[in-house]
N, C-alpha and C. Protein backbone atom coordinates (compact mmCIF):
# COMPACT_ATOMS: atom_id res chain seq x y z
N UNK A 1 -35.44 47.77 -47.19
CA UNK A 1 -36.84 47.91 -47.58
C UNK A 1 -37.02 49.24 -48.31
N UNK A 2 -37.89 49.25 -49.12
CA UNK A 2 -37.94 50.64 -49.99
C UNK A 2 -38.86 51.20 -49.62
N UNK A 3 -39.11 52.52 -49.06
CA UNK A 3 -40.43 53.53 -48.62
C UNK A 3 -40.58 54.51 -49.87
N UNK A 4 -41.76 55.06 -50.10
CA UNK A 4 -42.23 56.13 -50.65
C UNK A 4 -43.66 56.47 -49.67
N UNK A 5 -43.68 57.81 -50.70
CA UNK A 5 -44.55 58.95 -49.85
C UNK A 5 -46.00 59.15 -51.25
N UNK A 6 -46.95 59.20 -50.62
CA UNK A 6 -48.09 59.58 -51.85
C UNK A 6 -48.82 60.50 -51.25
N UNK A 7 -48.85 61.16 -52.01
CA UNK A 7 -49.57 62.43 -51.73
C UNK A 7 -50.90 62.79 -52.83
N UNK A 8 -52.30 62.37 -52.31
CA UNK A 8 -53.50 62.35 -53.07
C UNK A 8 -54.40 63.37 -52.42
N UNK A 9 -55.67 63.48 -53.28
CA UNK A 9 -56.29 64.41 -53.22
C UNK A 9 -57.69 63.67 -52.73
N UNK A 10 -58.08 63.94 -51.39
CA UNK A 10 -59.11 63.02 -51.05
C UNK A 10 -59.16 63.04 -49.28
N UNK A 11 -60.09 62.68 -48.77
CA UNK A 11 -59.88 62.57 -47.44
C UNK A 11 -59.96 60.88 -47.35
N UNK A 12 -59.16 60.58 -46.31
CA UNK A 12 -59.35 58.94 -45.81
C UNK A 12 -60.60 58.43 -45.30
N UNK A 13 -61.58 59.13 -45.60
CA UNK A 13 -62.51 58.40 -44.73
C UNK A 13 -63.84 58.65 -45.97
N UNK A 14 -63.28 58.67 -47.56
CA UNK A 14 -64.20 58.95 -48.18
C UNK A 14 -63.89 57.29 -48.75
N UNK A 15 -65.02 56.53 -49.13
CA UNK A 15 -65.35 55.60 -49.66
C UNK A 15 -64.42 55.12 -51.14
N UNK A 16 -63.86 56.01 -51.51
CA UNK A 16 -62.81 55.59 -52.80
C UNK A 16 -61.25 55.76 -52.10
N UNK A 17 -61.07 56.47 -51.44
CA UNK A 17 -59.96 56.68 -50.39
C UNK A 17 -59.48 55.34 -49.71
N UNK A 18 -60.67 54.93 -49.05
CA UNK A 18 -60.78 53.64 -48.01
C UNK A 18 -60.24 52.50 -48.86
N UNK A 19 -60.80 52.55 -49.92
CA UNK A 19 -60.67 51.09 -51.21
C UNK A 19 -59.20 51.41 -51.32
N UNK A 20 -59.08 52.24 -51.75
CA UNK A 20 -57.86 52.44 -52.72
C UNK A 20 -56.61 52.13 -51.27
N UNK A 21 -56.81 52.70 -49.76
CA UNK A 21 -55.76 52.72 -48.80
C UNK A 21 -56.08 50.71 -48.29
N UNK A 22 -56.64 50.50 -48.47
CA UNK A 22 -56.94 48.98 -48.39
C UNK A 22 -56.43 48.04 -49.37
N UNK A 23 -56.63 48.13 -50.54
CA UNK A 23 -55.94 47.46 -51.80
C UNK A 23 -54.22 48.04 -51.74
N UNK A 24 -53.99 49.03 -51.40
CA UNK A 24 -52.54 49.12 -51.17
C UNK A 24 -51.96 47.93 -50.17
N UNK A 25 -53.10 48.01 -48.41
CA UNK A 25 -52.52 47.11 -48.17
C UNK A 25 -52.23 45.72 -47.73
N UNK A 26 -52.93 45.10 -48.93
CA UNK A 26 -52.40 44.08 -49.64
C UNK A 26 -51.10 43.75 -50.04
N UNK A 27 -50.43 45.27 -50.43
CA UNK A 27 -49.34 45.10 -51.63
C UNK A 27 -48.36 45.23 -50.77
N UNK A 28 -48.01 45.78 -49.22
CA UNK A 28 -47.65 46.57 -48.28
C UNK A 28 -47.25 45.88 -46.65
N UNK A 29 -46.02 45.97 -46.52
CA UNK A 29 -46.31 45.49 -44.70
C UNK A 29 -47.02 46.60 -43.73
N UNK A 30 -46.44 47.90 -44.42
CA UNK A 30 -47.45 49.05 -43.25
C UNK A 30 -47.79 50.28 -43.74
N UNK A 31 -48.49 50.70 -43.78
CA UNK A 31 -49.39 51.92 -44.29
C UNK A 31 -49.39 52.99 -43.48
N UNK A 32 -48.94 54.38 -43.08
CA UNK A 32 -48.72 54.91 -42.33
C UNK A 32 -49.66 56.55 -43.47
N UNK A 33 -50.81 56.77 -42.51
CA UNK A 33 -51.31 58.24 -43.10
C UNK A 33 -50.66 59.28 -41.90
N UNK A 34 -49.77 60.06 -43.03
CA UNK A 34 -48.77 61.16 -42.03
C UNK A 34 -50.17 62.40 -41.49
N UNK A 35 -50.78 62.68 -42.20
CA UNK A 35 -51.37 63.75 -41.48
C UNK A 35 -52.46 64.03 -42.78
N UNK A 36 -53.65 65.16 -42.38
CA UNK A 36 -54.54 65.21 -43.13
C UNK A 36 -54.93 66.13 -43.27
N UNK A 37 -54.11 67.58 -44.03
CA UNK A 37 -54.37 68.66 -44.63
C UNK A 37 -55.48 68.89 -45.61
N UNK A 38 -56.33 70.63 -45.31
CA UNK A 38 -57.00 71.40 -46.30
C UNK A 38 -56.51 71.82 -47.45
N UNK A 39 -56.73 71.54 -48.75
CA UNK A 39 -55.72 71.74 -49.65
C UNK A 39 -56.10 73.55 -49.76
N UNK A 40 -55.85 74.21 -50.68
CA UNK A 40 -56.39 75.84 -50.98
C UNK A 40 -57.33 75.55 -51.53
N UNK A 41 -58.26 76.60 -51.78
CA UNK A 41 -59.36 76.74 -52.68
C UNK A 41 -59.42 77.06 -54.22
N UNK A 42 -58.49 77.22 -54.26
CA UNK A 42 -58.59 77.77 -55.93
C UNK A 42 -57.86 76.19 -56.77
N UNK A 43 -57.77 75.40 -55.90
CA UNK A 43 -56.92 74.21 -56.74
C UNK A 43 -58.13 73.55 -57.36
């Protein structure tokens, strides 16, 4: 089976987040959110 890692800019529980982690899984047997970091401020 082939895994990858995505790393986006967004929290999971924002309304374009939700769509977008939902339409993945469709495509997907399992969806795994590793953890949910503050990015810096100046980004």
């Amino acid at each position: 089976a082939t895994q990858f890692y995505v790393d986006i800019e967004g929290h999971y529980k924002e309304d374009s987040i939700k769509l977008a982690l939902e339409e993945l899984s469709h495509y997907s047997e399992e969806v795994k959110i590793l953890g949910v970091y503050p990015s810096k401020r100046d980004r």
